[in-house]
C-alpha atoms as a PDB file:
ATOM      1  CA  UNK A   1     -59.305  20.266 -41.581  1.00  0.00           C
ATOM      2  CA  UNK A   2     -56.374  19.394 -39.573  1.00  0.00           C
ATOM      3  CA  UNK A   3     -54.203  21.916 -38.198  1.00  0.00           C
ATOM      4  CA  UNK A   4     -51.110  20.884 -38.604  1.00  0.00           C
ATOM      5  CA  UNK A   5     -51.764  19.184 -41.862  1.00  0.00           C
ATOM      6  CA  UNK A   6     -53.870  21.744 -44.364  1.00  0.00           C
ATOM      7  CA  UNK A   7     -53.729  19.655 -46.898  1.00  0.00           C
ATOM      8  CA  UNK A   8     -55.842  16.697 -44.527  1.00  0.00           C
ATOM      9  CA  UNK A   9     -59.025  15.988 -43.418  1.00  0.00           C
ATOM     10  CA  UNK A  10     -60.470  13.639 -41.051  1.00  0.00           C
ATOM     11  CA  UNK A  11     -63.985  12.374 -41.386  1.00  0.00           C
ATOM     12  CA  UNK A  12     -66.524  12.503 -39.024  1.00  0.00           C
ATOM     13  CA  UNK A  13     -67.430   8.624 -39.712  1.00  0.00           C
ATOM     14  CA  UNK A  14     -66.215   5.837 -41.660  1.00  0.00           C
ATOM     15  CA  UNK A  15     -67.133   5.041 -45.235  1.00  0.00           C
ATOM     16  CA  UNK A  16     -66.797   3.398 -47.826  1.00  0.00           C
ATOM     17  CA  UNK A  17     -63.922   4.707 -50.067  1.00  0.00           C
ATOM     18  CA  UNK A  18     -65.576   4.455 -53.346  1.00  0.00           C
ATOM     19  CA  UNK A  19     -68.376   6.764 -51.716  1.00  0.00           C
ATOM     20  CA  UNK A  20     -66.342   9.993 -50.855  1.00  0.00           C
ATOM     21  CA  UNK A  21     -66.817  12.603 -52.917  1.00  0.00           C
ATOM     22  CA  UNK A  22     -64.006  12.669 -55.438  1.00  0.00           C
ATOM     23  CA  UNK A  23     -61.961   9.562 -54.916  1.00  0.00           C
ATOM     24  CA  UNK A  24     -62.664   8.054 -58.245  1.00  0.00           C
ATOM     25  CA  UNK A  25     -61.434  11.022 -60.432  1.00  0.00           C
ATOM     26  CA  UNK A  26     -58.135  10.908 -57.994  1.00  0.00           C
ATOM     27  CA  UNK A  27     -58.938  14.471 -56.187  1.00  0.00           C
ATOM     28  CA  UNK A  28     -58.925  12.424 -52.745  1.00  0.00           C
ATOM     29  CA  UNK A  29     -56.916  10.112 -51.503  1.00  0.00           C
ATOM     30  CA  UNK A  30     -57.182   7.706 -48.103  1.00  0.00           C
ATOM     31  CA  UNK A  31     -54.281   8.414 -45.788  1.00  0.00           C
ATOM     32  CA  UNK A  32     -53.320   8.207 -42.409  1.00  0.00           C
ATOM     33  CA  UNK A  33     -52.288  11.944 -41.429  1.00  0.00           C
ATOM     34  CA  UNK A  34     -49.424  10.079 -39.944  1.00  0.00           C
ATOM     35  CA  UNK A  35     -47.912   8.111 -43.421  1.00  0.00           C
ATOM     36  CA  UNK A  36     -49.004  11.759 -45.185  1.00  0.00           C
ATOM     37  CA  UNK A  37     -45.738  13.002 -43.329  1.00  0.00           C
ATOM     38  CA  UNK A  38     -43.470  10.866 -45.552  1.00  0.00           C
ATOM     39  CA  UNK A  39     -43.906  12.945 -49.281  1.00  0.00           C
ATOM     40  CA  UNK A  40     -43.711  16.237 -47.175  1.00  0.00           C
ATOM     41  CA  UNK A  41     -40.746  15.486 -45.237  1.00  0.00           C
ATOM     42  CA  UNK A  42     -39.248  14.229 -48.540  1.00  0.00           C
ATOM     43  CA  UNK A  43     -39.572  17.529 -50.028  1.00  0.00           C
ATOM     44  CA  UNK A  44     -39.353  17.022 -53.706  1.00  0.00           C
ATOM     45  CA  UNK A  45     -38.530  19.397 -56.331  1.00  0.00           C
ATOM     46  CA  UNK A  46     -39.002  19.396 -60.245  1.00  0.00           C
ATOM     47  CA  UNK A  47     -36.709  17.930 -62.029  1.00  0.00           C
ATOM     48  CA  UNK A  48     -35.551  15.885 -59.766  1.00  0.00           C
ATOM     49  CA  UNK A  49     -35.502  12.043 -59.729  1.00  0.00           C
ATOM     50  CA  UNK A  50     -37.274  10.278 -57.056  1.00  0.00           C
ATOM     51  CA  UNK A  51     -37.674   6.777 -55.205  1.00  0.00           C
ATOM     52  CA  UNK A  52     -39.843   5.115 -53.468  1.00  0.00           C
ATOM     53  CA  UNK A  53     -38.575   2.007 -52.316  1.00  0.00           C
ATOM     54  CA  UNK A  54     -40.475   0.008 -51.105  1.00  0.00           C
ATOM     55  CA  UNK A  55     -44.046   0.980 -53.027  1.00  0.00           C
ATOM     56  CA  UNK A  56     -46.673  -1.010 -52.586  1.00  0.00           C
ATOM     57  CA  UNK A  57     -49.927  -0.278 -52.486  1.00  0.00           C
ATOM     58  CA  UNK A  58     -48.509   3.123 -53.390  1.00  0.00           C
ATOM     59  CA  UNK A  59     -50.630   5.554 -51.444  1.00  0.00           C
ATOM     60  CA  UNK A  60     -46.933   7.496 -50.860  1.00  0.00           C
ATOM     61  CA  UNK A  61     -46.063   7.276 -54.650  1.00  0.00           C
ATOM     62  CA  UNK A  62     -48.998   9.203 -55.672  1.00  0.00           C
ATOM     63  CA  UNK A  63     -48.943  11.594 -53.034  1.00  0.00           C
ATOM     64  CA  UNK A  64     -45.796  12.237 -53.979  1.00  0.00           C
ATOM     65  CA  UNK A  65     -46.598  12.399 -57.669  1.00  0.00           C
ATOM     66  CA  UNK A  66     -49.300  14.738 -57.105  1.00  0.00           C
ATOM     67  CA  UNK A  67     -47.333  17.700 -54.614  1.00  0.00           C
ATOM     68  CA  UNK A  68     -44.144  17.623 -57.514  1.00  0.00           C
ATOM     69  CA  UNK A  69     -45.976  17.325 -60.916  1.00  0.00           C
ATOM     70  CA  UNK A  70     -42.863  18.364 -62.605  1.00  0.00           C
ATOM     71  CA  UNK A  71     -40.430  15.425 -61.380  1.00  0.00           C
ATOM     72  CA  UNK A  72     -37.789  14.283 -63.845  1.00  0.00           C
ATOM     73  CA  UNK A  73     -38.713  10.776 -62.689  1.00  0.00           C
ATOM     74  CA  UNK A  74     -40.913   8.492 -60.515  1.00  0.00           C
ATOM     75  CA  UNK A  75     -39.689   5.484 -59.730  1.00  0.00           C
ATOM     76  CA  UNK A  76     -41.497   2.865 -57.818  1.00  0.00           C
ATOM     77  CA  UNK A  77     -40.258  -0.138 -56.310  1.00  0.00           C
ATOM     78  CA  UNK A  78     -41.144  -2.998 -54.722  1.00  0.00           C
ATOM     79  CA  UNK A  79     -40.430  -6.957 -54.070  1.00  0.00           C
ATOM     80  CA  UNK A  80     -44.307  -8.289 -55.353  1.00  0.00           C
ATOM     81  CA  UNK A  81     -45.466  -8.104 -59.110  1.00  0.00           C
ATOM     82  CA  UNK A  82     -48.868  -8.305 -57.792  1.00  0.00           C
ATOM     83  CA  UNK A  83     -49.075  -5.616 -55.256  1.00  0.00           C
ATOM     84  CA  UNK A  84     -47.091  -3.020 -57.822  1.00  0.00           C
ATOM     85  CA  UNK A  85     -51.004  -3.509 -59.897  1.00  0.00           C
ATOM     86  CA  UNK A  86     -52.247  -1.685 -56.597  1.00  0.00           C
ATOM     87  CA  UNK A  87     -49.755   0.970 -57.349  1.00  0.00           C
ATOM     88  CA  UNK A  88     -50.470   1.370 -60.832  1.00  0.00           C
ATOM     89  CA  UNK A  89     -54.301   1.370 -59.768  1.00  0.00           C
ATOM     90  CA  UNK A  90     -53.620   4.597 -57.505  1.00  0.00           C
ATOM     91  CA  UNK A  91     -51.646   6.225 -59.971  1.00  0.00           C
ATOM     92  CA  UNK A  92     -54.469   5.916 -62.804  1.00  0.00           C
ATOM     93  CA  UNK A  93     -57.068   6.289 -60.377  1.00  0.00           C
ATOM     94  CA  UNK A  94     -55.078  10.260 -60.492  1.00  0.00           C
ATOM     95  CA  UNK A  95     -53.733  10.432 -63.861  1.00  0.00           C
ATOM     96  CA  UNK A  96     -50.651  10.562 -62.470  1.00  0.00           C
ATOM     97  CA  UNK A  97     -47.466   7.832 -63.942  1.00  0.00           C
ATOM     98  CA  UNK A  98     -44.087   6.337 -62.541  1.00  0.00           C
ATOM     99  CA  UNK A  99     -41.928   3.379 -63.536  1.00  0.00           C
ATOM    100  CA  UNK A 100     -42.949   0.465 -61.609  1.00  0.00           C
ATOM    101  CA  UNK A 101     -39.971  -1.760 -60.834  1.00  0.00           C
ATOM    102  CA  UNK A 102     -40.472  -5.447 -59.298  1.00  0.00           C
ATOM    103  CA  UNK A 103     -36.900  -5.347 -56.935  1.00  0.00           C
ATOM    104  CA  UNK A 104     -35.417  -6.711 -53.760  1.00  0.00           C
ATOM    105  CA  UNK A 105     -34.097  -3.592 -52.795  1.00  0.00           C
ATOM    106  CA  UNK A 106     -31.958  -5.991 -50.145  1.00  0.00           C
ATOM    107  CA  UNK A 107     -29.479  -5.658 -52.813  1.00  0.00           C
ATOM    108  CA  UNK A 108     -28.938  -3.187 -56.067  1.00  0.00           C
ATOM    109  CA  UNK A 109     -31.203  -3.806 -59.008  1.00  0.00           C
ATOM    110  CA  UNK A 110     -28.586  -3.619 -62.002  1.00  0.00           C
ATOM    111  CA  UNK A 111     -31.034  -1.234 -63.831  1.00  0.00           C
ATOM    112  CA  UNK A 112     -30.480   1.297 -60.923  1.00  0.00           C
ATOM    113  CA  UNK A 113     -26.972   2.898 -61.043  1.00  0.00           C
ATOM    114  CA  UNK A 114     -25.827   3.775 -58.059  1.00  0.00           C
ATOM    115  CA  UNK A 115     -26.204   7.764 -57.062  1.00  0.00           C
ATOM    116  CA  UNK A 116     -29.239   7.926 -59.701  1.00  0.00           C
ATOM    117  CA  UNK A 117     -31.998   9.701 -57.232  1.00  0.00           C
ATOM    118  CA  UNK A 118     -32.005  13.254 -55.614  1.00  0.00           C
ATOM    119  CA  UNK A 119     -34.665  11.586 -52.972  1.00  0.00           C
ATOM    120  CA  UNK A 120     -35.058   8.649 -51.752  1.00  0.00           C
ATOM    121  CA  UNK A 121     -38.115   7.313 -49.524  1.00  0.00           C
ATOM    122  CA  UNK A 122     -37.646   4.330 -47.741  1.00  0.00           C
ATOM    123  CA  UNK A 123     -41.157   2.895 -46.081  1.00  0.00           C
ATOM    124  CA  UNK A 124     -39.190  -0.231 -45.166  1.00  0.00           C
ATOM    125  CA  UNK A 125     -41.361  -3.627 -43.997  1.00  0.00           C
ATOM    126  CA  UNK A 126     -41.690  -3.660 -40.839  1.00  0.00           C
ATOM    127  CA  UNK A 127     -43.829  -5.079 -37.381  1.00  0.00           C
ATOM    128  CA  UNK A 128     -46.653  -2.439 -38.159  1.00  0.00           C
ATOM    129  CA  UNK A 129     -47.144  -2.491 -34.328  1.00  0.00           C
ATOM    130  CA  UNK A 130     -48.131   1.478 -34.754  1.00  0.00           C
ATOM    131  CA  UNK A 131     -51.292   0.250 -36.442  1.00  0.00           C
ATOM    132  CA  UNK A 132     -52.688  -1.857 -34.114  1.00  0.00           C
ATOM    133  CA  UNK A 133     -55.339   0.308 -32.974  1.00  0.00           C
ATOM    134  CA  UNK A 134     -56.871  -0.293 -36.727  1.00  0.00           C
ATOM    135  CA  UNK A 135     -55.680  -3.700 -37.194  1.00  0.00           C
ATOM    136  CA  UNK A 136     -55.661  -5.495 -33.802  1.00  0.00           C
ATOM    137  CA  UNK A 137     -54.891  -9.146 -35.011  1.00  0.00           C
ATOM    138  CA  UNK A 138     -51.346  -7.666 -35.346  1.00  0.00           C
ATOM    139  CA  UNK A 139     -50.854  -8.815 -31.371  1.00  0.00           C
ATOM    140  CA  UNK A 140     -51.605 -12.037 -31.674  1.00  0.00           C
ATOM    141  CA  UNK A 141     -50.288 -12.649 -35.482  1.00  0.00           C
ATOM    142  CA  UNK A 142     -46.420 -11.217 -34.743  1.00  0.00           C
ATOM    143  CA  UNK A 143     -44.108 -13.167 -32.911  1.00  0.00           C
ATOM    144  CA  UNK A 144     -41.095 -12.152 -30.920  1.00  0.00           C
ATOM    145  CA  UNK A 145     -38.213 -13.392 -33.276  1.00  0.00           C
ATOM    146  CA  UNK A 146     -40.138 -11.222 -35.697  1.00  0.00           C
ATOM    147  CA  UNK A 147     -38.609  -8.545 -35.026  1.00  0.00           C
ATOM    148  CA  UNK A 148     -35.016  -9.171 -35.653  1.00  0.00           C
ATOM    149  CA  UNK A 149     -36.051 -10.431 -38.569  1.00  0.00           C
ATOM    150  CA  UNK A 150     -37.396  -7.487 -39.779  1.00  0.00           C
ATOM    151  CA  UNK A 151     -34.508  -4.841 -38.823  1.00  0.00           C
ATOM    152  CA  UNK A 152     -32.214  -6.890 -40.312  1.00  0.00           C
ATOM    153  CA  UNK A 153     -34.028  -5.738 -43.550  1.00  0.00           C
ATOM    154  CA  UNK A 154     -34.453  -3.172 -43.398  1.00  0.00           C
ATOM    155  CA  UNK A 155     -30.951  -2.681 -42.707  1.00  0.00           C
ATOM    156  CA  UNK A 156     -30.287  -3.980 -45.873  1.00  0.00           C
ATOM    157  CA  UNK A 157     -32.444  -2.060 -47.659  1.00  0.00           C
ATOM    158  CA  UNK A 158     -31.467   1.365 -45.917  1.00  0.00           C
ATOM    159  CA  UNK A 159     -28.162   0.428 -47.457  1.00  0.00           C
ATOM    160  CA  UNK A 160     -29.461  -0.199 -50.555  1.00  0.00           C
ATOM    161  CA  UNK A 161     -30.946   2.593 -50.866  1.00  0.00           C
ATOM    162  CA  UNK A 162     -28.254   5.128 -49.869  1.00  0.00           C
ATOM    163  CA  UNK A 163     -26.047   3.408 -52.022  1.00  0.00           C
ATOM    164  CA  UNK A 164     -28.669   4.536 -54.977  1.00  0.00           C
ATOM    165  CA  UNK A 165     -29.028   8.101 -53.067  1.00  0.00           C
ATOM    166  CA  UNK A 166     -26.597  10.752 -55.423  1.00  0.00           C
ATOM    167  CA  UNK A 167     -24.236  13.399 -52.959  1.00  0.00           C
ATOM    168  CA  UNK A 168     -26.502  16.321 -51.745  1.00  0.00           C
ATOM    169  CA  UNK A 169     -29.571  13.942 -52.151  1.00  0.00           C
ATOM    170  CA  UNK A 170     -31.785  13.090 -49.099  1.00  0.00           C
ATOM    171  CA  UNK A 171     -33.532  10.162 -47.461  1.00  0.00           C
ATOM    172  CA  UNK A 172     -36.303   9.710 -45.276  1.00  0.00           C
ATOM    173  CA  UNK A 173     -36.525   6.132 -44.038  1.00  0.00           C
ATOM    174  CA  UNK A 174     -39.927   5.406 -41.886  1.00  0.00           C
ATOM    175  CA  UNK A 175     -42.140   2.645 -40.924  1.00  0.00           C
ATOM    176  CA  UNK A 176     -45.530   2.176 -39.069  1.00  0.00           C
ATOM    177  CA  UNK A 177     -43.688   0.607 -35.917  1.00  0.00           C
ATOM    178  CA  UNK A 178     -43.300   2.004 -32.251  1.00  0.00           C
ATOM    179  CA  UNK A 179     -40.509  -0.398 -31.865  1.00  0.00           C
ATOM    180  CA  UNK A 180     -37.042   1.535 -31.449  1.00  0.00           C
ATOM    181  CA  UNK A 181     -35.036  -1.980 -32.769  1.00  0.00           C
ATOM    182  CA  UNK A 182     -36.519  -0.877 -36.185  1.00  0.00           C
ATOM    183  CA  UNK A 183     -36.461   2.618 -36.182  1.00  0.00           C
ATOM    184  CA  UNK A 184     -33.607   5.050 -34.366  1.00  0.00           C
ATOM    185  CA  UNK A 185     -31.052   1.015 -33.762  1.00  0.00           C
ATOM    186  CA  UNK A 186     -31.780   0.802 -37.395  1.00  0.00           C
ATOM    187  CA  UNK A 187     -30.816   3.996 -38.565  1.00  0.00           C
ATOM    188  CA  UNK A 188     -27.734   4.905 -35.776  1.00  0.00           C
ATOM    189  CA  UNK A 189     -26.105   1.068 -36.724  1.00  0.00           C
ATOM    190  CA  UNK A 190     -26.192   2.616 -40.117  1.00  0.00           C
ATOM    191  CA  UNK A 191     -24.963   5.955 -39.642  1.00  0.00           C
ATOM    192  CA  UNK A 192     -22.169   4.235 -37.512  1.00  0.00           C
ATOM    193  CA  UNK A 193     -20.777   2.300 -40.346  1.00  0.00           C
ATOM    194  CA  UNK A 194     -21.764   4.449 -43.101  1.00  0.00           C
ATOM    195  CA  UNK A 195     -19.111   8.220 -43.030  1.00  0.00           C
ATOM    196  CA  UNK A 196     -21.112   9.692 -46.370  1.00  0.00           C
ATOM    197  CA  UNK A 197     -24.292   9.188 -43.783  1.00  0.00           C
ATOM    198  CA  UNK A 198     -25.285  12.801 -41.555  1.00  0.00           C
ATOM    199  CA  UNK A 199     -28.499  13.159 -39.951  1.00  0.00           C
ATOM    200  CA  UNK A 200     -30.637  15.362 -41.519  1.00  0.00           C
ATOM    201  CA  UNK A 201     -33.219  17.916 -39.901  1.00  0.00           C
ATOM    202  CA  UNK A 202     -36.947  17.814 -39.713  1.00  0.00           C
ATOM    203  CA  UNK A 203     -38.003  19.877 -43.197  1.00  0.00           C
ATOM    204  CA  UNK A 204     -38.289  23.319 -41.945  1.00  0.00           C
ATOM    205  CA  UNK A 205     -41.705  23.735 -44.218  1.00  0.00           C
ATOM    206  CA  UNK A 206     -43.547  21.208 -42.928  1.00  0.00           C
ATOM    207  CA  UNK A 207     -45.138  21.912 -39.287  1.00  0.00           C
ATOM    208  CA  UNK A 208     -44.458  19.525 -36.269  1.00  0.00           C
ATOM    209  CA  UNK A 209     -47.823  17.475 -35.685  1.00  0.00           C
ATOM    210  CA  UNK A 210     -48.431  17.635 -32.025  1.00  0.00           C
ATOM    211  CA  UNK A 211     -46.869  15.192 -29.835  1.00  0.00           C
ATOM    212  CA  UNK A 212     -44.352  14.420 -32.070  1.00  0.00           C
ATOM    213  CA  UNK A 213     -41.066  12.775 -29.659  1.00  0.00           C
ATOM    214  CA  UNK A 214     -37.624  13.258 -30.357  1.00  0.00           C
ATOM    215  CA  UNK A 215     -35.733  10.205 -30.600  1.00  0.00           C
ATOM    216  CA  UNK A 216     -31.677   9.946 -30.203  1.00  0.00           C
ATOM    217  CA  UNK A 217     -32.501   9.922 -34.210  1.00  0.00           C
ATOM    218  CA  UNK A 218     -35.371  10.505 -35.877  1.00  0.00           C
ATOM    219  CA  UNK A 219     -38.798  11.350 -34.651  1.00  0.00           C
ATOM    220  CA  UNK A 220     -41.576   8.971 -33.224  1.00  0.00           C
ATOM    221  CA  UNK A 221     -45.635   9.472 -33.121  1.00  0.00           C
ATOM    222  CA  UNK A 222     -47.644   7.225 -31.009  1.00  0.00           C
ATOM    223  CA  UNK A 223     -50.973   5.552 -31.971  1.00  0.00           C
ATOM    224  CA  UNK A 224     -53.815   8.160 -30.916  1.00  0.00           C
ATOM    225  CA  UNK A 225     -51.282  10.874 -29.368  1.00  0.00           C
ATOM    226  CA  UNK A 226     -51.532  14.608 -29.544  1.00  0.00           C
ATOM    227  CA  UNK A 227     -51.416  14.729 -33.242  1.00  0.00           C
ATOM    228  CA  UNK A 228     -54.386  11.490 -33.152  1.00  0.00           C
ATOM    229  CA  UNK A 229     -52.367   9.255 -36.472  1.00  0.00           C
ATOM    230  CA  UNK A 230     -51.501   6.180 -36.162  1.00  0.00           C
ATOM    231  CA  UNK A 231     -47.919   4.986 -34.299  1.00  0.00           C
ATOM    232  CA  UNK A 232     -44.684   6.092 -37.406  1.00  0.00           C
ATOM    233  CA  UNK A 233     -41.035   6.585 -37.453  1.00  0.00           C
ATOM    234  CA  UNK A 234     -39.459   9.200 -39.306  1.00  0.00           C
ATOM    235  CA  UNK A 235     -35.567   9.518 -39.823  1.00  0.00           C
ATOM    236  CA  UNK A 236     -33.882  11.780 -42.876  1.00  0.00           C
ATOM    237  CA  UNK A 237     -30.370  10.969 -44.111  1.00  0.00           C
ATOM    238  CA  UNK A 238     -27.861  13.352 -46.496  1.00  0.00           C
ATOM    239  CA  UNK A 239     -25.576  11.530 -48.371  1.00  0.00           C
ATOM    240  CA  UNK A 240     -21.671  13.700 -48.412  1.00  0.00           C
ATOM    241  CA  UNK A 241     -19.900  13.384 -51.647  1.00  0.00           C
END
C-alpha cells in the first residue's frame, strides 16, 4: 500500500499486465501514483458532467469513471480516432462507458457548448520529460524548439477548455513535464489574460504525497522524489460567473 495514496499499490517487481491478478475483469488498473493524482484532485460528484480533454489511452477516464459511478456524463476527448480505441478498450476492460469524441480541443468542437462541464481535466501534450526515468529515449528524441511548441498548445487548449468549463466548475490542467515553460508560464499567462480565471486550492480530501513543491502556481513532483512517481504538474482553475 502506499501511504499517501490508499487506494495504490506498488509492486515488488515488474510484470506483465495481463498477469496481475484482476486486471482483465477491470478491478486493477496500471497507474503511475503520480497521474492517479489527476481524478482525485478533480473531485467529481454525481450528477455532474465531466471532461477529459485530452483522453487517450484513457487510464484517467476510467479512473475517473470508476471513483464517481453516478456522473451525469463522461466525456472523452481527444485529437486521434485510433488512440480513442485504447480508451474504449480501458473502459470495457471495467464495464465502465463515456462518449468518445475525436476533437482538436485547440479550438471548440461545435457539439460542445460552451459552459457544458462542472469539471474539466486537462492532461495537455506535452515534453513528458517527468518520465524519463521509464522512457529514457525521451533525451535524445526531444529537441529544444520542442518545447515552445508544445506550450503554445497547450495554451490553446487550456483556453479551450475553460471556455467549455460552466461558472463554479473546476479545472485541473497537468502534464508529465518538469519543465516550468509548460506548467506554472502556462497556466499564470492564462490567468493573466483570462479575469473569470482564480487559482484554485489543492483538494482538501486528498493527502499531499511527500515531496510535493509549491510552485508560484500549481504544484510540481519530481521523478523518484519523496513521494517515488514519476516527474507531474498539477494546477486547478475556478471559473467566476
Amino acid at each position: 500500500m502506499v501511504e499517501w495514496n490508499p487506494d495504490a499499490i506498488v509492486l515488488e517487481h515488474a510484470a506483465a499486465v495481463q498477469t496481475l491478478p484482476g486486471f482483465e475483469s477491470g478491478a486493477v488498473s496500471v497507474q503511475d501514483c503520480g497521474a492517479q493524482l489527476a481524478a482525485l484532485l478533480l473531485d467529481a460528484r454525481p450528477g455532474m458532467r465531466v471532461l477529459d480533454a485530452c483522453a487517450a489511452p484513457g487510464g484517467k477516464t476510467l479512473h475517473i469513471a470508476q471513483r464517481t459511478p453516478g456522473l451525469a456524463e463522461l466525456v472523452a476527448a481527444d485529437d486521434d480516432p485510433l488512440r480513442l480505441q485504447r480508451v474504449r478498450e480501458n473502459l470495457e476492460r471495467a464495464g465502465r462507458d463515456a462518449l468518445l469524441l475525436a476533437a482538436d480541443l485547440r479550438e471548440r468542437p461545435p457539439s460542445l457548448p460552451p459552459g457544458s462541464f462542472d469539471r474539466v481535466l486537462v492532461d495537455a501534450p506535452c515534453s513528458a520529460t517527468g518520465v524519463i526515468r521509464r522512457h529514457p529515449d525521451i533525451k535524445l528524441l526531444r529537441r529544444r524548439e520542442d518545447i515552445a511548441a508544445f506550450a503554445a498548445t497547450q495554451r490553446k487548449i487550456l483556453a479551450t477548455a475553460f471556455e467549455l468549463l460552466r461558472p463554479g466548475g473546476t479545472l485541473i490542467y497537468c502534464t508529465c513535464s518538469v519543465l516550468p515553460e509548460e506548467n506554472e508560464a502556462v497556466v499564470s499567462a492564462f490567468l493573466a489574460g483570462e479575469p473569470r480565471a482564480a487559482v484554485s486550492g489543492w483538494t482538501e480530501a486528498v493527502p499531499r504525497p511527500p515531496g510535493l513543491l509549491e510552485r508560484a502556481v500549481g504544484w510540481q513532483l519530481l521523478p523518484g522524489g519523496g513521494a517515488g512517481t514519476d516527474g507531474f504538474y498539477y494546477a486547478g482553475l475556478k471559473r467566476g460567473s
